[in-house]
C-alpha atoms as a PDB file:
ATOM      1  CA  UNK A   1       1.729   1.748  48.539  1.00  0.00           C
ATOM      2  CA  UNK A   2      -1.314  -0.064  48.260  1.00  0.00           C
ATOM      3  CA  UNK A   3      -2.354  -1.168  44.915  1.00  0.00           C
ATOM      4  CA  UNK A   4      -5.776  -0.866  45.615  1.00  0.00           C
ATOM      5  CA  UNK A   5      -5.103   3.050  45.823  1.00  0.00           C
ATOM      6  CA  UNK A   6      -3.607   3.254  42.483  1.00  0.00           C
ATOM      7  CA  UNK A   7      -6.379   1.104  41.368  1.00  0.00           C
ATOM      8  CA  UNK A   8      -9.012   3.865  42.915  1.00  0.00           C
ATOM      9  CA  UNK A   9      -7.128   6.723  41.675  1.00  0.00           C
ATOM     10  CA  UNK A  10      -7.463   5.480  38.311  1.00  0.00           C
ATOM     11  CA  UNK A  11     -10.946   4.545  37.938  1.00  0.00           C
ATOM     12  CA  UNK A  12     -11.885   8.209  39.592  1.00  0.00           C
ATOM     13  CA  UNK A  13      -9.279   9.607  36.882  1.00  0.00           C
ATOM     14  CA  UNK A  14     -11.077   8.019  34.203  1.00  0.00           C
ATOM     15  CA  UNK A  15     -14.334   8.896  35.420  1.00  0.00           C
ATOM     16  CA  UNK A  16     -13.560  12.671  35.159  1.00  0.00           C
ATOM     17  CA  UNK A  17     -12.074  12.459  31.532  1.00  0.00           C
ATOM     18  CA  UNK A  18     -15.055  10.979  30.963  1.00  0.00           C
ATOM     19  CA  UNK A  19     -17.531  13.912  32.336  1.00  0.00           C
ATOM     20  CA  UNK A  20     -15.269  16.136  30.040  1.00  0.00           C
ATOM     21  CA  UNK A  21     -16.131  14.204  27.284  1.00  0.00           C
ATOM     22  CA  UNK A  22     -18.325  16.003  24.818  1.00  0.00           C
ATOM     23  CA  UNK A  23     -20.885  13.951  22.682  1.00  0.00           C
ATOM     24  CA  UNK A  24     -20.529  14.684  18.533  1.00  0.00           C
ATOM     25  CA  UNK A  25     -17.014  16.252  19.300  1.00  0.00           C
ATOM     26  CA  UNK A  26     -15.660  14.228  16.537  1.00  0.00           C
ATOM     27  CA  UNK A  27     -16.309  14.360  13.086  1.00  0.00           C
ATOM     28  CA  UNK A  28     -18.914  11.934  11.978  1.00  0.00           C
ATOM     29  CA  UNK A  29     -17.245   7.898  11.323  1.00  0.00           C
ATOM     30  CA  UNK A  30     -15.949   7.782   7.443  1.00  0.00           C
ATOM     31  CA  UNK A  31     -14.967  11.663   7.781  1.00  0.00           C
ATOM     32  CA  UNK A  32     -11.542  10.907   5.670  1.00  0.00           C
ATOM     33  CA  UNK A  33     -13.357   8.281   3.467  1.00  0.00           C
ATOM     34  CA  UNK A  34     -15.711  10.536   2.388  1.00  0.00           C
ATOM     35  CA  UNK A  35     -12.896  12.972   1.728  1.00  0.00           C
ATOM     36  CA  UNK A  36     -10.885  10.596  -0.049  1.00  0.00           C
ATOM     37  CA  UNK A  37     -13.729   9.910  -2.368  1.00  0.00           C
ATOM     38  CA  UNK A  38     -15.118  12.971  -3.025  1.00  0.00           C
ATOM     39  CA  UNK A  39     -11.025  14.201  -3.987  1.00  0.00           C
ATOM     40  CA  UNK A  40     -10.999  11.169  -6.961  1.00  0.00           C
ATOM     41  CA  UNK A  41     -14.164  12.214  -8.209  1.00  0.00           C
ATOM     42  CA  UNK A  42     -13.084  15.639  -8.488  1.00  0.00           C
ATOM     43  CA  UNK A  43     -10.276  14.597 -10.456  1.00  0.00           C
ATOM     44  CA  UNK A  44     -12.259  12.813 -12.676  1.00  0.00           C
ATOM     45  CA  UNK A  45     -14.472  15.620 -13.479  1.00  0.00           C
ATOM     46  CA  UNK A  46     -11.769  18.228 -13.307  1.00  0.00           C
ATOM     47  CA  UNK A  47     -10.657  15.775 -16.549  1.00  0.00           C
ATOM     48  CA  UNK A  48     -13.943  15.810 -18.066  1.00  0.00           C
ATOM     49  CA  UNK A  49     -13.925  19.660 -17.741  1.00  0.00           C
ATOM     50  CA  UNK A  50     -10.961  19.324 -19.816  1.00  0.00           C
ATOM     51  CA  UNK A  51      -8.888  21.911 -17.120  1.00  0.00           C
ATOM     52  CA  UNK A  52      -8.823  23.622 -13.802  1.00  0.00           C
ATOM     53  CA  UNK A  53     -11.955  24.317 -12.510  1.00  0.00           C
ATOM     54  CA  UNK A  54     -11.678  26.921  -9.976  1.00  0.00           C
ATOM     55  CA  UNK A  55     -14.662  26.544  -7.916  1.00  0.00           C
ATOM     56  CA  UNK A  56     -14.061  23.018  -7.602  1.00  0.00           C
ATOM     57  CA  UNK A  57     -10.229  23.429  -5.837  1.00  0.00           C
ATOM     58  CA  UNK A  58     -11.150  26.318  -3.950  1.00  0.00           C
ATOM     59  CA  UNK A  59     -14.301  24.112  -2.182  1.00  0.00           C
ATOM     60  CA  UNK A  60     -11.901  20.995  -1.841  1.00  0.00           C
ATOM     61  CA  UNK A  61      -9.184  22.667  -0.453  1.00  0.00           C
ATOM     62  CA  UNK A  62     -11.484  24.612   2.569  1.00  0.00           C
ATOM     63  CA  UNK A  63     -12.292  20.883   3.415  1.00  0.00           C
ATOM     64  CA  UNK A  64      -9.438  19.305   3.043  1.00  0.00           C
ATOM     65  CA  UNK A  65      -7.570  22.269   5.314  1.00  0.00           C
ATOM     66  CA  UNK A  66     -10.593  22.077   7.932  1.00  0.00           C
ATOM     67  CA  UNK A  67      -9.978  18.027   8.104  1.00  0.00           C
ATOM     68  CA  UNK A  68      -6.170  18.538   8.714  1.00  0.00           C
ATOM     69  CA  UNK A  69      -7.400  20.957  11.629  1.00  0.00           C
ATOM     70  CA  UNK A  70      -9.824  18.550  12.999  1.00  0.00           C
ATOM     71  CA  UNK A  71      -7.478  15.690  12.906  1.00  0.00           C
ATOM     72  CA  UNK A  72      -4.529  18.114  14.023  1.00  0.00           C
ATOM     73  CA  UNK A  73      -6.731  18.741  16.985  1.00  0.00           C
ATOM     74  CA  UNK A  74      -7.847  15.135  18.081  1.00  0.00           C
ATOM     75  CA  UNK A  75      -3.886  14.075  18.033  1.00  0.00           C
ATOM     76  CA  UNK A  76      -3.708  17.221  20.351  1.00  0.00           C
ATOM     77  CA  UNK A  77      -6.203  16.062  22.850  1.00  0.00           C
ATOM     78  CA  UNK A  78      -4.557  12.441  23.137  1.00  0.00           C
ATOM     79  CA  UNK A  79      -1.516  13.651  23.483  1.00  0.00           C
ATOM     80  CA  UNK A  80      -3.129  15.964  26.426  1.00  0.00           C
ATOM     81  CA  UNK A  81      -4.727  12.799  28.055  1.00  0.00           C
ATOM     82  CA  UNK A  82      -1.800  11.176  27.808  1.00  0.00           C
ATOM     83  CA  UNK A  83       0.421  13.852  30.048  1.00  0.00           C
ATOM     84  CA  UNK A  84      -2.505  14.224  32.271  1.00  0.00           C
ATOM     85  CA  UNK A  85      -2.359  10.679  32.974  1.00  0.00           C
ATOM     86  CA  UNK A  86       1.554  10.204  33.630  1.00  0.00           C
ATOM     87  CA  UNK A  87       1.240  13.100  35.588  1.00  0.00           C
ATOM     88  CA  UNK A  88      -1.366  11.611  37.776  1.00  0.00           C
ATOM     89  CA  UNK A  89       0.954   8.864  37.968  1.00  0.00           C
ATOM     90  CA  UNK A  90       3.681  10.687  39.169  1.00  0.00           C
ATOM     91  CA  UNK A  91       1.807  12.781  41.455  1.00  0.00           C
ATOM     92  CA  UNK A  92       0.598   9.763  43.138  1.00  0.00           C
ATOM     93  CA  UNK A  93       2.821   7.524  42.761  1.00  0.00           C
ATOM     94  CA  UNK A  94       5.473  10.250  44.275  1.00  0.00           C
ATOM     95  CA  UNK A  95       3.342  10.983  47.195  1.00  0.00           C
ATOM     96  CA  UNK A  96       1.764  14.007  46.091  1.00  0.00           C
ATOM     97  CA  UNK A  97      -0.271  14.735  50.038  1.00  0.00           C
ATOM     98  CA  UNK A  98       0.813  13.671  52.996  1.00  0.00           C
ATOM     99  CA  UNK A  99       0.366   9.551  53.892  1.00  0.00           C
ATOM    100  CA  UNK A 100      -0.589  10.272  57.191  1.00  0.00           C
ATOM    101  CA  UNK A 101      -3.692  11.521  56.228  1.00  0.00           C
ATOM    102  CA  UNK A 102      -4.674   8.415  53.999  1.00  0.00           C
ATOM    103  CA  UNK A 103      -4.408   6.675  57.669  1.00  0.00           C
ATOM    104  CA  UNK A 104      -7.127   8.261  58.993  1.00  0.00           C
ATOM    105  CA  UNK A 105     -10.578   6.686  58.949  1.00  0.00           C
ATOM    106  CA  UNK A 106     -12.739  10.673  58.051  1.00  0.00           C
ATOM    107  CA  UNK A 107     -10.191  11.024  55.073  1.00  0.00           C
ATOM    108  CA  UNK A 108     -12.069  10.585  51.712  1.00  0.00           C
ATOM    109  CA  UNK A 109      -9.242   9.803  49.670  1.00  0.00           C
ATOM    110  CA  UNK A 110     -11.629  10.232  46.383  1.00  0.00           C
ATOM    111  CA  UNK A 111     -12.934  13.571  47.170  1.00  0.00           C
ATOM    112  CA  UNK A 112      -9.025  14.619  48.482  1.00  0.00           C
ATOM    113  CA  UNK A 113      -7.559  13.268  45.207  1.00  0.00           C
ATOM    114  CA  UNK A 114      -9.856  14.735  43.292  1.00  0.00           C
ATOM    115  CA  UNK A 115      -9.726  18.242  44.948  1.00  0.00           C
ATOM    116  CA  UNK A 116      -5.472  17.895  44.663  1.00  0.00           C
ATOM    117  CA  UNK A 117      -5.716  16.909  41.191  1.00  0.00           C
ATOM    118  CA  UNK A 118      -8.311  20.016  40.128  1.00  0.00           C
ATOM    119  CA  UNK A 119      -5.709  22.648  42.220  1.00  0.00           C
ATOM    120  CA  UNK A 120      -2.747  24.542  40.670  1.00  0.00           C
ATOM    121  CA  UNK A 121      -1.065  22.992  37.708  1.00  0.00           C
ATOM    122  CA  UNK A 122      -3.085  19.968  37.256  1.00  0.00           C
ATOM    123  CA  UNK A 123      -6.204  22.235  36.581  1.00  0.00           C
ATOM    124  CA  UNK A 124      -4.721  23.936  33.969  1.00  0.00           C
ATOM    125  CA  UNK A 125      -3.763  20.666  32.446  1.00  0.00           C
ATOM    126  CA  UNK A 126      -7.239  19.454  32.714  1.00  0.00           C
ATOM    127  CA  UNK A 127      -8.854  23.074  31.675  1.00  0.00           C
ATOM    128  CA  UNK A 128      -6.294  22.543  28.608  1.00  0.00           C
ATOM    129  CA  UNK A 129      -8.325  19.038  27.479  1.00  0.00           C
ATOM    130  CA  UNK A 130     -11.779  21.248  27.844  1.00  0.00           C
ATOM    131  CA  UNK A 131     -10.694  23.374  25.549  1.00  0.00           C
ATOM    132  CA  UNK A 132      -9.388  21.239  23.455  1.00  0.00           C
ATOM    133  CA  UNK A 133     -12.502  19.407  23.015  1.00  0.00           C
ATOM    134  CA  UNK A 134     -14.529  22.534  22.734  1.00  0.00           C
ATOM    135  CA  UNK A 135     -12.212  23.350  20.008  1.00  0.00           C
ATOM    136  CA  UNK A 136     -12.620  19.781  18.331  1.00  0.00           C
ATOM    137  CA  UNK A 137     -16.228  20.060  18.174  1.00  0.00           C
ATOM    138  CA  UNK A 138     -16.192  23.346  16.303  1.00  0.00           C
ATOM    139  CA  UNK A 139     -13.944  21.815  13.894  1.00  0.00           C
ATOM    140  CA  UNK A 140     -15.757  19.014  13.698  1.00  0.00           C
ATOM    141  CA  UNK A 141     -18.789  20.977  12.675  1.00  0.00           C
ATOM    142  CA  UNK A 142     -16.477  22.922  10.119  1.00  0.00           C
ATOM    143  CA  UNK A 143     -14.935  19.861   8.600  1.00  0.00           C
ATOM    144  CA  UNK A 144     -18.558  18.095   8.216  1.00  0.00           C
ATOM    145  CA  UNK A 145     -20.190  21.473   6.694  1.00  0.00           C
ATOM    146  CA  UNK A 146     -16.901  21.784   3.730  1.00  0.00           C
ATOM    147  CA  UNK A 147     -17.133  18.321   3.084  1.00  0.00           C
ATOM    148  CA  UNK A 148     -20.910  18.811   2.400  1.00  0.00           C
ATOM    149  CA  UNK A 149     -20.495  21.760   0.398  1.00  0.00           C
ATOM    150  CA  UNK A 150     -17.754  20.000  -1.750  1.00  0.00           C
ATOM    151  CA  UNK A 151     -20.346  17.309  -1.948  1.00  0.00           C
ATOM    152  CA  UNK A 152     -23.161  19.395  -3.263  1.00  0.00           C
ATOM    153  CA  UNK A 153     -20.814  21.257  -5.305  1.00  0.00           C
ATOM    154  CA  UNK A 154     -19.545  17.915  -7.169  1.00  0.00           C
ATOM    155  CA  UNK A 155     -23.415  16.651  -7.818  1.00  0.00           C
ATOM    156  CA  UNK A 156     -24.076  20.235  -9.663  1.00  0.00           C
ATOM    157  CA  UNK A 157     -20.609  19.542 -11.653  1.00  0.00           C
ATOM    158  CA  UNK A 158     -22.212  16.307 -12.683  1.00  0.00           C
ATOM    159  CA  UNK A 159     -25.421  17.385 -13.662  1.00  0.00           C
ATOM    160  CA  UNK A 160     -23.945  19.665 -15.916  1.00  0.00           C
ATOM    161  CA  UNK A 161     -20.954  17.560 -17.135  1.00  0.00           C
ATOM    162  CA  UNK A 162     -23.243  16.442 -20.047  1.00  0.00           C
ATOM    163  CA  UNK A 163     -23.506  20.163 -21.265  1.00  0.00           C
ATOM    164  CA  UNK A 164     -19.902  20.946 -21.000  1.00  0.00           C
ATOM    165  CA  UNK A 165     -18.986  17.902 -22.940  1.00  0.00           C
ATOM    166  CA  UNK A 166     -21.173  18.789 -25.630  1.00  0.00           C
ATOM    167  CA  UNK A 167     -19.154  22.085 -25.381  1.00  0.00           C
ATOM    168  CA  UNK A 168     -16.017  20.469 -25.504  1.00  0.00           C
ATOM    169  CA  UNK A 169     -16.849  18.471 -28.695  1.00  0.00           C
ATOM    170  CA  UNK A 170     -17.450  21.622 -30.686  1.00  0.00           C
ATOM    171  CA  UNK A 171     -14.058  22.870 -29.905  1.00  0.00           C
ATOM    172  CA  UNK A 172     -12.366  19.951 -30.243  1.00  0.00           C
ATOM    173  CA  UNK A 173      -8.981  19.215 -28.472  1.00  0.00           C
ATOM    174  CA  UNK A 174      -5.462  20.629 -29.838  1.00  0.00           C
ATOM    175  CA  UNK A 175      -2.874  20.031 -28.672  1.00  0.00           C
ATOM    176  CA  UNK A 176       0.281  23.323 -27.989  1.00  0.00           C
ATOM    177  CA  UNK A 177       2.722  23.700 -31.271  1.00  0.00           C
ATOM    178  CA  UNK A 178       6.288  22.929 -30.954  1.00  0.00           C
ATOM    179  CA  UNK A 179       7.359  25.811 -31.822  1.00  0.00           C
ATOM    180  CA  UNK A 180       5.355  28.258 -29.322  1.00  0.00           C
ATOM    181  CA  UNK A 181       4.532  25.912 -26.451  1.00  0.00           C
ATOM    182  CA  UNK A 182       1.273  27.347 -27.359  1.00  0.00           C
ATOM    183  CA  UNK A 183      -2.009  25.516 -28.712  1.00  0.00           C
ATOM    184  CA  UNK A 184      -3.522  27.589 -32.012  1.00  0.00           C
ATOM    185  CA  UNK A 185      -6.615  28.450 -30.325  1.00  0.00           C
ATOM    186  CA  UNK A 186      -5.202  30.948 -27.390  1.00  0.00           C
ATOM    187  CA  UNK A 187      -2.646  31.903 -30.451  1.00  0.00           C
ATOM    188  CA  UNK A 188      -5.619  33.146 -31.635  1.00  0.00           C
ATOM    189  CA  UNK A 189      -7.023  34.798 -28.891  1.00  0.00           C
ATOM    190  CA  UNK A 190      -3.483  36.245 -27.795  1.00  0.00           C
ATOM    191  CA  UNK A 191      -3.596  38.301 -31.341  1.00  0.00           C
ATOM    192  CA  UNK A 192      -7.167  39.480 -31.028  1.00  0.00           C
ATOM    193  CA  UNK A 193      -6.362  40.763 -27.374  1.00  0.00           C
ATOM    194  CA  UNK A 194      -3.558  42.317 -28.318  1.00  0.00           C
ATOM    195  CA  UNK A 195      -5.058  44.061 -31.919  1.00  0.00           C
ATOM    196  CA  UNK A 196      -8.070  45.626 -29.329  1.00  0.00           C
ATOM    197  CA  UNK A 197      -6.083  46.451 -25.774  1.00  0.00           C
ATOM    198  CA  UNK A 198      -3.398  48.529 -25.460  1.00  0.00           C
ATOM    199  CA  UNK A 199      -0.400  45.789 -23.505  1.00  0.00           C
ATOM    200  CA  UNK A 200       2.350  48.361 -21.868  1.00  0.00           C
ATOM    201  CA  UNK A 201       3.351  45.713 -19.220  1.00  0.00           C
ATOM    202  CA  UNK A 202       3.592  43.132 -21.289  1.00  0.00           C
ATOM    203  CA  UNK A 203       2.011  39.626 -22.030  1.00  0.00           C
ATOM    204  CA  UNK A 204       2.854  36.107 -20.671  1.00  0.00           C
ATOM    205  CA  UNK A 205       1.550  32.976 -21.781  1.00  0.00           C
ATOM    206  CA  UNK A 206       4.068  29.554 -21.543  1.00  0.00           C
ATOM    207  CA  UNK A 207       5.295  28.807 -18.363  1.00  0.00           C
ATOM    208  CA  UNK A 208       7.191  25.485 -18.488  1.00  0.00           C
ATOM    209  CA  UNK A 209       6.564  23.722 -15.391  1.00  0.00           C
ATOM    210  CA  UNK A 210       3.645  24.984 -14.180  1.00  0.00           C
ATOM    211  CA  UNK A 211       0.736  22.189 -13.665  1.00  0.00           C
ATOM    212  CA  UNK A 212      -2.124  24.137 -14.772  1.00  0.00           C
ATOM    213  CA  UNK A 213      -3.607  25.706 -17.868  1.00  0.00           C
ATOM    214  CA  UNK A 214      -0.163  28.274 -18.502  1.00  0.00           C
ATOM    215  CA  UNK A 215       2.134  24.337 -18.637  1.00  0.00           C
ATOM    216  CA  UNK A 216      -0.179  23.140 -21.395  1.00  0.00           C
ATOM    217  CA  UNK A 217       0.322  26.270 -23.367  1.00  0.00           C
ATOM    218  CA  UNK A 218      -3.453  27.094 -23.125  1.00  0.00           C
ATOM    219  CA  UNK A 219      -3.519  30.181 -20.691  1.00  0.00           C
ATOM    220  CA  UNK A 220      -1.896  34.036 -21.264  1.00  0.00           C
ATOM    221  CA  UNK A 221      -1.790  36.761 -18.051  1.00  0.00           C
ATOM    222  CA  UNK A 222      -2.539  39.902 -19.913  1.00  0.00           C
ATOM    223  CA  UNK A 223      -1.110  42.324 -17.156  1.00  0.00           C
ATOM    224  CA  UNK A 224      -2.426  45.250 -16.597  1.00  0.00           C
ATOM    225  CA  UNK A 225       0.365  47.225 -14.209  1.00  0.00           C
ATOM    226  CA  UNK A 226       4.057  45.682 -13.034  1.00  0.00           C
ATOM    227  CA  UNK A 227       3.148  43.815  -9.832  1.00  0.00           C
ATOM    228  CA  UNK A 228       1.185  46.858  -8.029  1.00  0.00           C
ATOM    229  CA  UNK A 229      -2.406  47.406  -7.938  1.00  0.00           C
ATOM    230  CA  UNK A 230      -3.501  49.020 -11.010  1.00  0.00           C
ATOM    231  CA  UNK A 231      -4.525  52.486 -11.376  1.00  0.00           C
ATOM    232  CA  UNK A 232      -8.297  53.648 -12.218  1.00  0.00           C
ATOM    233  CA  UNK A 233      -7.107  53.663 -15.897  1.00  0.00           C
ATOM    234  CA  UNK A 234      -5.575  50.305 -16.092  1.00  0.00           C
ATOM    235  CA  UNK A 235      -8.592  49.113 -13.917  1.00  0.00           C
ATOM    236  CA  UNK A 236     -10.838  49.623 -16.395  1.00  0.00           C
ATOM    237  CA  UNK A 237      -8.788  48.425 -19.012  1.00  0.00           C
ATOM    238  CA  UNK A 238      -8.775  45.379 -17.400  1.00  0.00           C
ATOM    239  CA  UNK A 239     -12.309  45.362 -16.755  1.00  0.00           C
ATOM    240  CA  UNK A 240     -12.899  45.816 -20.805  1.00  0.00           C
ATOM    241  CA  UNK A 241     -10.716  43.156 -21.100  1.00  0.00           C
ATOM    242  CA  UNK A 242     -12.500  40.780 -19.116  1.00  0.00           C
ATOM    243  CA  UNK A 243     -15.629  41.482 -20.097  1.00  0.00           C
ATOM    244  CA  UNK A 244     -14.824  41.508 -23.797  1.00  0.00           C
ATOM    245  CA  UNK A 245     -13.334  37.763 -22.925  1.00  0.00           C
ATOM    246  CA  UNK A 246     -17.013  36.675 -21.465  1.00  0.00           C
ATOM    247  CA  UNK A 247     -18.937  38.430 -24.842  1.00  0.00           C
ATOM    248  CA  UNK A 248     -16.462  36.446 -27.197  1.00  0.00           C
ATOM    249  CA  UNK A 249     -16.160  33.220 -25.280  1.00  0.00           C
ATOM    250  CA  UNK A 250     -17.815  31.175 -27.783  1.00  0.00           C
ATOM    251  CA  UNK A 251     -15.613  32.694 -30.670  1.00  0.00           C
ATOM    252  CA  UNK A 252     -12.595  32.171 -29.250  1.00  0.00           C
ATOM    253  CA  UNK A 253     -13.125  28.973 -26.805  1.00  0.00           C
ATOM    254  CA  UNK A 254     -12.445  30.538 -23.757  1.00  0.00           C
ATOM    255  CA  UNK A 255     -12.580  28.485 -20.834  1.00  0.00           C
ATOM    256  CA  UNK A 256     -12.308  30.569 -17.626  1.00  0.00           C
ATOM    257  CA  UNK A 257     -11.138  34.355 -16.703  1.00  0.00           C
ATOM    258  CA  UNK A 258      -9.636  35.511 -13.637  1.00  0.00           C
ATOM    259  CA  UNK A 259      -9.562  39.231 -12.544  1.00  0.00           C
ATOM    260  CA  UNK A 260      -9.333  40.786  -9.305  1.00  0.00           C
ATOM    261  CA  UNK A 261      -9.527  37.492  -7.223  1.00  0.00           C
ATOM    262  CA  UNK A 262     -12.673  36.386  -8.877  1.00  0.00           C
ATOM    263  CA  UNK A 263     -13.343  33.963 -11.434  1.00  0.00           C
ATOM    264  CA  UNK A 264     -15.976  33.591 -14.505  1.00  0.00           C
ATOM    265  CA  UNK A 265     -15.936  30.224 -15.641  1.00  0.00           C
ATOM    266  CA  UNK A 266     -18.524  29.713 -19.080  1.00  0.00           C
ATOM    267  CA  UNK A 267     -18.336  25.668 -18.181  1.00  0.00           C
ATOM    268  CA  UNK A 268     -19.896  26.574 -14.410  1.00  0.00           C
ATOM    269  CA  UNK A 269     -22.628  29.176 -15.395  1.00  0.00           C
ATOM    270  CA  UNK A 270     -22.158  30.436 -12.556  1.00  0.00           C
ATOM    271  CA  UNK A 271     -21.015  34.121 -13.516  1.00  0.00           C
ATOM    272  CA  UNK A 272     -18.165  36.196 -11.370  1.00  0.00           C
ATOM    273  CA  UNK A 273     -17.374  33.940  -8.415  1.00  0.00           C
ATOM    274  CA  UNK A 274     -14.854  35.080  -5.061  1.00  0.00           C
ATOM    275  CA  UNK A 275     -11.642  33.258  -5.533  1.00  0.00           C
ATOM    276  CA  UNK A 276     -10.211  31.958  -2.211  1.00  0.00           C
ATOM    277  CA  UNK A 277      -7.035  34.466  -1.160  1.00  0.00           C
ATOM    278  CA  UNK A 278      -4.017  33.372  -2.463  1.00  0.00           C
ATOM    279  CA  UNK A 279      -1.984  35.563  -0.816  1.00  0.00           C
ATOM    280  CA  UNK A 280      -0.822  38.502  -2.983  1.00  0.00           C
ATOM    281  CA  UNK A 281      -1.402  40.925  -5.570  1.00  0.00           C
ATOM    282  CA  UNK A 282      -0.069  38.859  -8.514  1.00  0.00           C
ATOM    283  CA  UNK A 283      -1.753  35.835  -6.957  1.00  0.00           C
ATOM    284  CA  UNK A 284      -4.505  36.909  -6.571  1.00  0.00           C
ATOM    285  CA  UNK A 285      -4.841  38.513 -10.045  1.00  0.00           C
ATOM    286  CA  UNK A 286      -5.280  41.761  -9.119  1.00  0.00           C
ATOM    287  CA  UNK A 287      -2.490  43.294 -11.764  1.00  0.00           C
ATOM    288  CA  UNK A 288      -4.009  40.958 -14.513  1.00  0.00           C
ATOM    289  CA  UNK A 289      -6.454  39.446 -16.375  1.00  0.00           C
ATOM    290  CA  UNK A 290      -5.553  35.768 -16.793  1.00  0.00           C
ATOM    291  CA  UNK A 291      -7.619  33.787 -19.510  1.00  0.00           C
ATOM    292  CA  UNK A 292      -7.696  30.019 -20.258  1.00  0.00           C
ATOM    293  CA  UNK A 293      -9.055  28.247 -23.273  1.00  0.00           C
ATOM    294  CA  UNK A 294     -10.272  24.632 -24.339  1.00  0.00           C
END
């Protein structure tokens, strides 16, 4: 065995990952540093907010999930490469045509190599790498268009961050009683829901545990059937319930409402806003109205 073949086979083996190649099938450089970055200052205005803020996770999340892809899929295509080049290897190295033919002057052994590795199993291996790449570059497209919209979504945040703390300071801060678990304010609120809309399945408010607003005794889930979707009736109750939330949000300091898998925040302005799927009835808030306040 000739080195100088091995030598040959490798540069033409290079040569043709490289025609696979496709330009801009990565993620632009910085891709995770500008995730990384853009996931602190979310925290810090998810603080100023004083609380969840829906919008905000359900954009960071889309990007963060289509950046795990991306990455997923770029650790996919080296590990490709890297069994399409021990298998050239082997193929070669184990005398994958006959040596006889390398003897004879007419043989082109780049075109023959080439043609033997593009038959049978090697061109699916190689046809796998295309399609991983065509895949990357989608997701690479994904990933950068998230990350933008999380971007754009964090500089409107900030340009209203002013506002809401202005909000914020007429409410004050209070902190949950140690006897309820439950700050005075949604005490508050809880009666006044409860003096207006009729509650046969029950109300639940402290959930020890739980990181968001229902942990620091400032949320109550005011269902509206037992774990099914609700019928017409209790529909509508629910959508009195809600709305009567959004007309009284100043009296009461309500923060946000969730109903149906959408969202009203009165920090945002934004109105009724799609909430991402979270992957059930009850998750998704379809059997009740869950409200949050400052």
């Amino acid at each position: 065995m000739q080195p100088g073949r091995w030598v040959g086979l490798a540069v033409m083996f290079t040569a043709l990952l490289g025609t696979l190649a496709v330009p801009g099938a990565q993620a632009a450089p910085g891709e995770q540093d500008r995730l990384k970055k853009l996931t602190q200052e979310a925290a810090e205005l998810t603080k100023a907010y004083r609380g969840e803020i829906l919008s905000l996770e359900d954009t960071q999340k889309l990007a963060e999930n289509s950046s795990a892809r991306l990455k997923k899929l770029k650790l996919s295509q080296a590990a490709a490469e890297r069994r399409l080049a021990t298998y050239a290897q082997t193929s070669y190295m184990g005398g994958g045509f006959d040596d006889s033919q390398l003897l004879m002057p007419q043989t082109d052994l780049g075109a023959y190599s080439i043609m033997t590795y593009l038959s049978g199993e090697k061109t699916q291996r190689l046809n796998s790498i295309k399609t991983l790449i065509a895949e990357q570059k989608k997701a690479a497209k994904d990933a950068d268009a998230k990350i933008a919209k999380l971007e754009k979504h964090i500089k409107e945040l900030k340009a209203r961050q002013r506002e809401v703390e202005q909000m914020l300071a007429k409410f004050g801060f209070q902190t949950p009683g140690s006897a309820t678990g439950l700050t005075q304010r949604l005490i508050t609120l809880r009666g006044a829901v409860m003096q207006g809309f009729p509650m046969p399945f029950g109300v639940g408010c402290l959930r020890p545990g739980d990181p968001g607003e229902h942990g620091k005794g400032r949320a109550c889930d005011f269902m509206m059937s037992n774990g099914r979707m609700p019928d017409p009736v209790a529909k509508a109750r629910g959508d009195s319930l809600a709305q009567w939330c959004i007309d009284n949000a100043d009296k009461y300091g309500i923060m946000y409402i969730i109903w149906q898998q959408r969202f009203y925040d009165m920090r945002t302005g934004a109105g009724w806003r799609m909430m991402s799927n979270r992957g059930g009835i009850t998750a998704n808030h379809y059997d009740h109205v869950h409200v949050s306040v400052l």
